[in-house]
Protein backbone atom coordinates (compact mmCIF):
# COMPACT_ATOMS: atom_id res chain seq x y z
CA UNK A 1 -18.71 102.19 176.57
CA UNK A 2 -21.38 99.75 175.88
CA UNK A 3 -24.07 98.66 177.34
CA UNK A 4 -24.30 94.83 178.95
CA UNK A 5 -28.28 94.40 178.26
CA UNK A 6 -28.64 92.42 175.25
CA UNK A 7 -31.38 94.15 172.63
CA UNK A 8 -34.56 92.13 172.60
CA UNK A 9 -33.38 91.64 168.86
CA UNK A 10 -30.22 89.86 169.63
CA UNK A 11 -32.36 87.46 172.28
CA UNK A 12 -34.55 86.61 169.37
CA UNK A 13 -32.09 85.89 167.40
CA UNK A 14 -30.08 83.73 169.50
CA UNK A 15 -33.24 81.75 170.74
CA UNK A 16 -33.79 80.40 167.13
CA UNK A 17 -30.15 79.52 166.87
CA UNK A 18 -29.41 81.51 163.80
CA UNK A 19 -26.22 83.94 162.89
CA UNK A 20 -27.02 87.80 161.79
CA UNK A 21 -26.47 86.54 158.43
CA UNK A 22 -28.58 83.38 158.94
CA UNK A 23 -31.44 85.62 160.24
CA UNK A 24 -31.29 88.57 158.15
CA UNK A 25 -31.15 86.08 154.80
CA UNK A 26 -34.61 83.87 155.80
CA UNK A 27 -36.45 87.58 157.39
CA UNK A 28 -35.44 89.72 154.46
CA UNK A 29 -33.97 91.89 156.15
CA UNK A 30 -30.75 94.13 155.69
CA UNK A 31 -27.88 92.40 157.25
CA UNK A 32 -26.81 95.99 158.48
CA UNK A 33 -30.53 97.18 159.07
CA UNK A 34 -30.34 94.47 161.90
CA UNK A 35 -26.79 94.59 163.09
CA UNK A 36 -28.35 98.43 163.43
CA UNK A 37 -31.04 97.48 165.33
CA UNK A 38 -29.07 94.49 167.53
CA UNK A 39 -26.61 97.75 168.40
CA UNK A 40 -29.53 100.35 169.09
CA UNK A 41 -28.45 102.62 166.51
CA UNK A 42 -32.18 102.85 164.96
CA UNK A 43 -34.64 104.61 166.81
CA UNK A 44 -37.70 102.72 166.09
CA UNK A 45 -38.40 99.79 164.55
CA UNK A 46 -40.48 100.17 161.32
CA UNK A 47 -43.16 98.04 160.44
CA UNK A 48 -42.22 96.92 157.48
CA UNK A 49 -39.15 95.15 160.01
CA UNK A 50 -41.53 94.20 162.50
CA UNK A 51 -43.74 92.19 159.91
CA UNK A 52 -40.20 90.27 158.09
CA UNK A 53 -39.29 89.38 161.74
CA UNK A 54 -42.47 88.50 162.46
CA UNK A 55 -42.50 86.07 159.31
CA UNK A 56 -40.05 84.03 161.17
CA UNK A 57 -41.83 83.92 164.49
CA UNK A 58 -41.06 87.10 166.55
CA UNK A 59 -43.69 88.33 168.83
CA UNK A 60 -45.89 90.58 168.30
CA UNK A 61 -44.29 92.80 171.19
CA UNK A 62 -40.47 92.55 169.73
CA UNK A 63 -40.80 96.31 168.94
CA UNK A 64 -42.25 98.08 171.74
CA UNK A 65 -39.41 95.65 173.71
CA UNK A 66 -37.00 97.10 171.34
CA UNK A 67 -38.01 100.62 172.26
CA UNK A 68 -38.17 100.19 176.16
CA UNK A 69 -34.93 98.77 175.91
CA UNK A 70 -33.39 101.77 174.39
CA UNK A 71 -35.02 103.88 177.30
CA UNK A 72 -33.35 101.26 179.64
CA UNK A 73 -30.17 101.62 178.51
CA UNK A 74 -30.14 105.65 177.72
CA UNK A 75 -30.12 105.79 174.11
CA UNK A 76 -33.88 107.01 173.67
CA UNK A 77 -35.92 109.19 176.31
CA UNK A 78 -39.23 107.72 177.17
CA UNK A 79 -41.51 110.00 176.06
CA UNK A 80 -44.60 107.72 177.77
CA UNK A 81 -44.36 108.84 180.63
């Protein structure tokens, strides 16, 4: 079963209008790398990510987002707290 929360990745992505394809092509990133990460199948977002979606205007926050939404959804324990 799936979750319904949409990863902060996905919301970026949709916001600029632009296809997995479209957005892993002008970031330089993996198409699978970020189908992985729009899925929640990678536990933390590396900074070498964070910086190529950064070069096409994601905040600076996307990846700490990224990692409380895992918590939220039950895929990574939040070891913050």
């Amino acid at each position: 079963m799936g979750s319904n929360i949409e990863s902060p990745v996905t919301s970026f992505r949709k916001n600029l209008g632009l296809t997995r394809a479209e957005l892993a092509r002008r970031s330089g990133i993996c198409y699978v790398t970020l189908s992985n990460l729009e899925n929640g199948y990678v536990v933390g977002m590396s900074k070498s990510v964070q910086k190529r979606l950064s070069s096409v205007g994601a905040p600076d926050d996307l990846a700490e987002r990224y990692r409380q939404w895992r918590v939220s959804i039950g895929k990574q324990p939040d070891l913050e707290e």
